[in-house]
N, C-alpha and C. Protein backbone atom coordinates (compact mmCIF):
# COMPACT_ATOMS: atom_id res chain seq x y z
N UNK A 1 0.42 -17.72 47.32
CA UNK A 1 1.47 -17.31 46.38
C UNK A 1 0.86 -16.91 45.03
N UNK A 2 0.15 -17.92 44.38
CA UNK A 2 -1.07 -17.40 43.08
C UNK A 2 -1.25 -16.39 43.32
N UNK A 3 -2.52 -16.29 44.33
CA UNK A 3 -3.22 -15.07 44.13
C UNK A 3 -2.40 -13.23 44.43
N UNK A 4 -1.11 -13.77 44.99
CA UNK A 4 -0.11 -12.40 44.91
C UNK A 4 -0.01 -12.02 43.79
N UNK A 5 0.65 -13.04 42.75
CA UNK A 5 1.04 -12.70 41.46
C UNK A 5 -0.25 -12.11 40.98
N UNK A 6 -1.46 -12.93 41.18
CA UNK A 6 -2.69 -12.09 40.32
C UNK A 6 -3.06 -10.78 40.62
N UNK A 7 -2.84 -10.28 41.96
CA UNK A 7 -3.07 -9.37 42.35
C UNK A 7 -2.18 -8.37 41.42
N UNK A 8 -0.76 -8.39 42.18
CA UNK A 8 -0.11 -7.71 41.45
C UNK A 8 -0.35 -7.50 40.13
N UNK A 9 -0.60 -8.83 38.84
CA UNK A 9 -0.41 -8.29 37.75
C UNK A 9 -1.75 -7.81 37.21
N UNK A 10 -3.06 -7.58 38.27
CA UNK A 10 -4.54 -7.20 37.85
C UNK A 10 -3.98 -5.46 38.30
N UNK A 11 -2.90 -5.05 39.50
CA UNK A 11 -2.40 -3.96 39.42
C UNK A 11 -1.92 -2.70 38.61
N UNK A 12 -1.13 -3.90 38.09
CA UNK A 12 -0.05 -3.44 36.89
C UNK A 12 -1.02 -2.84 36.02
N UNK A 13 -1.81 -3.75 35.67
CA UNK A 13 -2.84 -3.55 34.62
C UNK A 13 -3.54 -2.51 34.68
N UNK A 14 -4.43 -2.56 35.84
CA UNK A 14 -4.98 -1.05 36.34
C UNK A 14 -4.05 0.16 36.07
N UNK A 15 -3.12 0.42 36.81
CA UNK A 15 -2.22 1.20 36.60
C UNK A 15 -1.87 1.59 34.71
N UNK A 16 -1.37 0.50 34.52
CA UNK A 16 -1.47 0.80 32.56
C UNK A 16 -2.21 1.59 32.20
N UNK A 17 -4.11 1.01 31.98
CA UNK A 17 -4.77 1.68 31.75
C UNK A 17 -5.51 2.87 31.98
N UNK A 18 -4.93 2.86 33.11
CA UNK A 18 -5.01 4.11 33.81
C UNK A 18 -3.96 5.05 33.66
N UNK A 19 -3.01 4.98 33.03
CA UNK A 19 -1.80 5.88 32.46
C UNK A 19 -1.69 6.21 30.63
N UNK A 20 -2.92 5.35 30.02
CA UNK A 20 -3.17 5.24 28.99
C UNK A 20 -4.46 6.28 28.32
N UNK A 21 -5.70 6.37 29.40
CA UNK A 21 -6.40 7.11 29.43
C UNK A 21 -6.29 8.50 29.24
N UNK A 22 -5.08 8.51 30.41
CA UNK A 22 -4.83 10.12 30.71
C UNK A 22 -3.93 10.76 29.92
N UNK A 23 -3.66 10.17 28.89
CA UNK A 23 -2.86 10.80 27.67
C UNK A 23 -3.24 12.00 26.93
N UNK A 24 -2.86 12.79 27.10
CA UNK A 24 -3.08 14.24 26.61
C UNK A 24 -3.64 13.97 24.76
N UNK A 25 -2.78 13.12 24.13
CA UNK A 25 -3.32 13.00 22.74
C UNK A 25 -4.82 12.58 22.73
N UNK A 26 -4.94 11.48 23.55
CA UNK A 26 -6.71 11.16 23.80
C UNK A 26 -7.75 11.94 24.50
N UNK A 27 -7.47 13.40 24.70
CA UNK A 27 -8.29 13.96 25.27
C UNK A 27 -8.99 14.40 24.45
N UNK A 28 -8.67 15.12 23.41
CA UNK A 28 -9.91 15.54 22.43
C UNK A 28 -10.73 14.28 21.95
N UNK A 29 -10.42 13.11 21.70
CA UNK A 29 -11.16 12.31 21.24
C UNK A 29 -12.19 11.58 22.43
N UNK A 30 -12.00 11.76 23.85
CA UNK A 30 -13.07 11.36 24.55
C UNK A 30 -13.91 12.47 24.98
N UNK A 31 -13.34 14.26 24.48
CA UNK A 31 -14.51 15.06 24.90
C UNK A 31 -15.40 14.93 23.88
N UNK A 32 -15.36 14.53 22.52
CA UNK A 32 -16.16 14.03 22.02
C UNK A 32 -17.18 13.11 22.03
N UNK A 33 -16.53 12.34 22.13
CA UNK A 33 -17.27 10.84 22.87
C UNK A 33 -18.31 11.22 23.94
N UNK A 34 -17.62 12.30 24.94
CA UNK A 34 -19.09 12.42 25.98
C UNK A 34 -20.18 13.62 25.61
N UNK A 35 -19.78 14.17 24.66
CA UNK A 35 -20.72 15.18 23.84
C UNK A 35 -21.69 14.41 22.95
N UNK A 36 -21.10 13.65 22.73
CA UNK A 36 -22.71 12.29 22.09
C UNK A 36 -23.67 12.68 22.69
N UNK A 37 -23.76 12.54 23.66
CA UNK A 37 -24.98 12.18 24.28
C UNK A 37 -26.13 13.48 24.72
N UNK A 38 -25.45 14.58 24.23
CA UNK A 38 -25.86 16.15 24.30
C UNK A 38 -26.44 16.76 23.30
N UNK A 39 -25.44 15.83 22.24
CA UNK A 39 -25.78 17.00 20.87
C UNK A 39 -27.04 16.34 20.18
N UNK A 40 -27.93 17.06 19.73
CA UNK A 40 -29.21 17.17 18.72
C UNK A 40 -28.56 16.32 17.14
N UNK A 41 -27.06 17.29 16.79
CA UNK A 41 -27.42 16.84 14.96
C UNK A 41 -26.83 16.18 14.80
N UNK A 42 -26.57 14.93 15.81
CA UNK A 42 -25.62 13.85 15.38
C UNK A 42 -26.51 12.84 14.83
N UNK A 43 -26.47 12.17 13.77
CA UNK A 43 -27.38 11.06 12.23
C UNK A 43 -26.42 9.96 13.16
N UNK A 44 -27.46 8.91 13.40
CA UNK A 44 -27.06 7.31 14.02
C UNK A 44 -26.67 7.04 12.55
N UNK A 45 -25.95 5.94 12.72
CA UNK A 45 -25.13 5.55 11.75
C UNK A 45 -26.11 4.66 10.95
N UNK A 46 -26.11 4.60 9.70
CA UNK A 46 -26.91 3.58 8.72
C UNK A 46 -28.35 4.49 8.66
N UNK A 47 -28.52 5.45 9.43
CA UNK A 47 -29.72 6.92 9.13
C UNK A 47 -28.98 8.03 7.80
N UNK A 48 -30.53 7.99 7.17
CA UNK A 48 -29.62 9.10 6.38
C UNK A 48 -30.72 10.00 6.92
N UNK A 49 -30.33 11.58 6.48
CA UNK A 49 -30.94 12.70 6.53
C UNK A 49 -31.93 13.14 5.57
N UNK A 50 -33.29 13.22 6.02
CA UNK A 50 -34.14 13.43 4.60
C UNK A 50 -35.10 14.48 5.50
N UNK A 51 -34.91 16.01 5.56
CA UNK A 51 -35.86 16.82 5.99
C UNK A 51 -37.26 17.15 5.41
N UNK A 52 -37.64 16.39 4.69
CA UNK A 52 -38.77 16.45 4.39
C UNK A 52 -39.64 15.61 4.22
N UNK A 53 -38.96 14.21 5.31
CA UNK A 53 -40.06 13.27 5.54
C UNK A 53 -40.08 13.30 6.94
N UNK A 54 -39.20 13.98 7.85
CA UNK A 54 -39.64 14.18 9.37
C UNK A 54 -40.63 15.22 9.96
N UNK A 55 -41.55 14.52 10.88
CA UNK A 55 -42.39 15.23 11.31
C UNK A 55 -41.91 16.59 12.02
């Protein structure tokens, strides 16, 4: 009987976040997110930019 309810409400849950993801407003903000990892002139955070001390 427990583990129904858990099931179900580990479901529910799935389902949520999975209806939360696919929100049209959050799409521009995760094609960003996976362009991290592509782009060259993105400065890590707490880096500053000083072109004339990089090799």
């Amino acid at each position: 009987m427990l583990s129904g309810i858990i099931t179900t409400l580990l479901l529910l849950l799935f389902i949520a976040l999975w209806a939360w993801a696919w929100q049209p407003r959050l799409r521009s903000g995760f094609e960003a997110t996976a362009r991290l990892a592509v782009e060259d002139d993105v400065i890590p955070a707490g880096e500053a930019r000083d072109e004339e001390t990089r090799p």
